[in-house]
N, C-alpha and C. Protein backbone atom coordinates (compact mmCIF):
# COMPACT_ATOMS: atom_id res chain seq x y z
N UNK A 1 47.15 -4.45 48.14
CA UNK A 1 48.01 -5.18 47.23
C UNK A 1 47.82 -4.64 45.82
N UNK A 2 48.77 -4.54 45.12
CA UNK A 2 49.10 -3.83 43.94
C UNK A 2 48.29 -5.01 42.77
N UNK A 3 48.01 -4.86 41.89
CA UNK A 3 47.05 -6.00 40.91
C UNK A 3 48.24 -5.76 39.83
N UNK A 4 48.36 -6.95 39.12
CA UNK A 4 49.31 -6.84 37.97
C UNK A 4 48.75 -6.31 36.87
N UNK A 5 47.44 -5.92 36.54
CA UNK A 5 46.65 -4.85 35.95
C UNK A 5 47.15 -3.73 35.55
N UNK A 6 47.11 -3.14 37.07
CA UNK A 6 47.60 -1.80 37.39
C UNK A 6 48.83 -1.47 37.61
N UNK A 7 49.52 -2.73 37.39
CA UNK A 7 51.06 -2.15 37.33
C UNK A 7 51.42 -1.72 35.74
N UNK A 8 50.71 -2.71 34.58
CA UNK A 8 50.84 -2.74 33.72
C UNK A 8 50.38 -1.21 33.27
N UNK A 9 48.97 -0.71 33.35
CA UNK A 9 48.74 0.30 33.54
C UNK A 9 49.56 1.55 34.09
N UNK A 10 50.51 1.44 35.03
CA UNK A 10 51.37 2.06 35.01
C UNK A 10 52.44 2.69 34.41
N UNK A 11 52.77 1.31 34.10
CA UNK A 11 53.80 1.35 33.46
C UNK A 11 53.55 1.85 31.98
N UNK A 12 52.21 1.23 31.32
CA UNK A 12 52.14 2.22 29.95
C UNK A 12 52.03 3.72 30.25
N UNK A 13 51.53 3.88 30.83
CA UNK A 13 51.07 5.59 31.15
C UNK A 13 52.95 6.32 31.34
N UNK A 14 53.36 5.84 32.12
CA UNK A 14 54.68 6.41 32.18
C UNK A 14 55.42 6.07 31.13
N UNK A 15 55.50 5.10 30.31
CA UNK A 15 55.94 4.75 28.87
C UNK A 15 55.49 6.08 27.96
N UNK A 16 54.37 6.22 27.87
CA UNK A 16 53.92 7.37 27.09
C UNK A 16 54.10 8.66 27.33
N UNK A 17 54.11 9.15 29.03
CA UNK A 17 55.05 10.19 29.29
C UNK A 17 56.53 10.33 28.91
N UNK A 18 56.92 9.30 28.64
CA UNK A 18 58.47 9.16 28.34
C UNK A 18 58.77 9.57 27.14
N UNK A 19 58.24 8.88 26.30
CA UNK A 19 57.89 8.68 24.55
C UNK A 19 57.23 10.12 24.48
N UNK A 20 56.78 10.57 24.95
CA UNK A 20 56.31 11.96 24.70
C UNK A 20 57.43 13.41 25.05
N UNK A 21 58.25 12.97 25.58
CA UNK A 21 59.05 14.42 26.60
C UNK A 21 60.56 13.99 25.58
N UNK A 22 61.06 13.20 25.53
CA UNK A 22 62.13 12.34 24.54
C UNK A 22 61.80 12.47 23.12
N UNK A 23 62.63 12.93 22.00
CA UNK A 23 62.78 13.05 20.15
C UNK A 23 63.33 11.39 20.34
N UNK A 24 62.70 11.11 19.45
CA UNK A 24 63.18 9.41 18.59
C UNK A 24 64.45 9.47 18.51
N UNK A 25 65.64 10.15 18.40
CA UNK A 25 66.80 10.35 18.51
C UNK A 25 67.32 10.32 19.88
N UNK A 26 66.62 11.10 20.61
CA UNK A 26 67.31 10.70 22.71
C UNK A 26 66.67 9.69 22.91
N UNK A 27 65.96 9.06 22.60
CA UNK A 27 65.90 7.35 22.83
C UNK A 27 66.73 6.55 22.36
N UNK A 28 67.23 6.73 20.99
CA UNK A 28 68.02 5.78 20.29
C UNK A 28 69.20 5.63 21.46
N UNK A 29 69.55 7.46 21.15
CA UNK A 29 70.64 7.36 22.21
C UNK A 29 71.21 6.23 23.27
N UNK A 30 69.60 7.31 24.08
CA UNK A 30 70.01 6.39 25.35
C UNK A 30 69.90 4.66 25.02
N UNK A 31 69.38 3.81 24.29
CA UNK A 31 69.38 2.79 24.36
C UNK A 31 70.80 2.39 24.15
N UNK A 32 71.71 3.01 23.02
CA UNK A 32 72.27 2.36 22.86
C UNK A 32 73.46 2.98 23.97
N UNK A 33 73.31 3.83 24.66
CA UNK A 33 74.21 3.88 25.65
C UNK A 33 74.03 2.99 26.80
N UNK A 34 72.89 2.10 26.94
CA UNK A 34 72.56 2.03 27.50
C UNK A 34 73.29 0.26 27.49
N UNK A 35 73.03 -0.13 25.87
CA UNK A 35 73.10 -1.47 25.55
C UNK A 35 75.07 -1.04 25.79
N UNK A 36 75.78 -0.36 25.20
CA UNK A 36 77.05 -0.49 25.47
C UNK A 36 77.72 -0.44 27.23
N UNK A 37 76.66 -0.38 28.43
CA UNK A 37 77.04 -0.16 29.41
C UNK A 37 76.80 -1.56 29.97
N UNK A 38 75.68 -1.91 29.55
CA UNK A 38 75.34 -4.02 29.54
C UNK A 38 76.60 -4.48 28.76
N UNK A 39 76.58 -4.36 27.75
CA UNK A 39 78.08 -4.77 27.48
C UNK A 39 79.46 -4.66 28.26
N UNK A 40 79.12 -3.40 29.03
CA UNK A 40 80.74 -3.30 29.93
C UNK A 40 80.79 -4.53 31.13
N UNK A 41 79.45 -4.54 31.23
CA UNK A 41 79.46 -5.36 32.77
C UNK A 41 79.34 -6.68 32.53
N UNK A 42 79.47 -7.01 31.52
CA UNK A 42 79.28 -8.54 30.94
C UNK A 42 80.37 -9.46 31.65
N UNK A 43 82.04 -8.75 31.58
CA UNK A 43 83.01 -9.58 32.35
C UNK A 43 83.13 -9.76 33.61
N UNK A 44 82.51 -8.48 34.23
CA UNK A 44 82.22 -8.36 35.62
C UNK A 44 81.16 -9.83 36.07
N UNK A 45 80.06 -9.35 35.48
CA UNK A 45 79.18 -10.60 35.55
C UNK A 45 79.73 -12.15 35.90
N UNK A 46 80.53 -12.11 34.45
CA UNK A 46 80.84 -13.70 34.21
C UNK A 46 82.21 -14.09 35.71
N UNK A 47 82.63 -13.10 36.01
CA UNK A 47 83.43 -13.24 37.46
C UNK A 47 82.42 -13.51 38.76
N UNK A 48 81.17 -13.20 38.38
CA UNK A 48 80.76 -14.24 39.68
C UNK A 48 80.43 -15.14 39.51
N UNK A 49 80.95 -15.72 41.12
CA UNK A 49 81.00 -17.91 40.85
C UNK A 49 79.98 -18.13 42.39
N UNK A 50 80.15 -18.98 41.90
CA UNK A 50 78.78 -20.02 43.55
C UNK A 50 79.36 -19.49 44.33
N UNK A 51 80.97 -19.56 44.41
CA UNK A 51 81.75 -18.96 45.63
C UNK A 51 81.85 -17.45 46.49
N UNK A 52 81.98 -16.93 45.67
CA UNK A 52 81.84 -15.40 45.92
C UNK A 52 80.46 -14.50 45.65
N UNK A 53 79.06 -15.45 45.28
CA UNK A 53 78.29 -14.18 45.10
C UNK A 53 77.63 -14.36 46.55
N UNK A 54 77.51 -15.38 47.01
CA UNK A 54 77.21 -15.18 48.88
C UNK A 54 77.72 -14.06 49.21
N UNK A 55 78.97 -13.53 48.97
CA UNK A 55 79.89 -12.74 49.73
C UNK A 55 79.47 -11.23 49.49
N UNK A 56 79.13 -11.14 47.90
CA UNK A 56 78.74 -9.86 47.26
C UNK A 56 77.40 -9.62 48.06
N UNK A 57 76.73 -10.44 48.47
CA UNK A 57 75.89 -9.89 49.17
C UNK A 57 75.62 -9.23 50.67
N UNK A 58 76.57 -9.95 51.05
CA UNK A 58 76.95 -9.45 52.46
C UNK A 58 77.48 -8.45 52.21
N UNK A 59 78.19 -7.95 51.71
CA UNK A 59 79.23 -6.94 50.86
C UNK A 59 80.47 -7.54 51.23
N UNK A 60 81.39 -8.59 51.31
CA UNK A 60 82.46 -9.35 51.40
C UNK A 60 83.15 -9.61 50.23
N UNK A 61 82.22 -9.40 48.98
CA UNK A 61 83.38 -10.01 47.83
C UNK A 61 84.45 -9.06 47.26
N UNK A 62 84.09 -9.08 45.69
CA UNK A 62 85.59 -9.00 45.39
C UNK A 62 85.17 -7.31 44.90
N UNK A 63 84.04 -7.25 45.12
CA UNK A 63 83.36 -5.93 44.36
C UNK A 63 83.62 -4.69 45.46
N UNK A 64 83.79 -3.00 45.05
CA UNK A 64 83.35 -2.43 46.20
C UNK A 64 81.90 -2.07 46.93
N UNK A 65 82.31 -2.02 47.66
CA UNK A 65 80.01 -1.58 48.64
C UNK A 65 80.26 0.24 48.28
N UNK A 66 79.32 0.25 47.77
CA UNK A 66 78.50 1.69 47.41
C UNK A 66 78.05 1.76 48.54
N UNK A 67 78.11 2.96 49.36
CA UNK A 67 77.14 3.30 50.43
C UNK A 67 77.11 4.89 50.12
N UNK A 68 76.05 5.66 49.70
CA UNK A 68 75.74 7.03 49.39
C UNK A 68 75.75 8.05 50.68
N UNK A 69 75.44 7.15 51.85
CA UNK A 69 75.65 7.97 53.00
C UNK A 69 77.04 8.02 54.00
N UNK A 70 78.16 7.42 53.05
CA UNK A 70 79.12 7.42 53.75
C UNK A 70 80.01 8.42 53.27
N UNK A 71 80.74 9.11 53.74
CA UNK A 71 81.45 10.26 53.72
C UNK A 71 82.75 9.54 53.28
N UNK A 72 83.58 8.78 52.80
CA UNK A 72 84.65 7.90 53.04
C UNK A 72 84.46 7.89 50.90
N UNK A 73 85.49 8.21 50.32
CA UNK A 73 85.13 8.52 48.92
C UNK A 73 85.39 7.19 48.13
């Protein structure tokens, strides 16, 4: 079993690989590409109801199913 220690530990160590290979500028970047893509999905979001997110999970709702191994585009 993983200790929440050592996840933390993880996770800084790869934080600092990150912060190290990335200029303070391709971070900004990406954040804020990142924050304008949370922003896109915000309406998407607010379209699921009690009703239909059962369904999204089955893959039944209103969303399409991503499947990477399906040949079908």
């Amino acid at each position: 079993m993983v200790s929440f220690r050592s996840l933390i530990v993880g996770v800084a160590l790869t934080a600092a690989h990150v912060m190290a290979v990335f200029t303070p500028a391709q971070l900004a970047d990406g954040i804020d590409q990142l924050a304008s893509k949370a922003q896109a999905l915000q309406p998407i979001a607010n379209s699921i109801t009690l009703i239909n997110a059962p369904l999204i999970v089955i893959g039944l709702g209103p969303f399409p199913v991503y499947c990477p191994s399906s040949t079908v585009p």
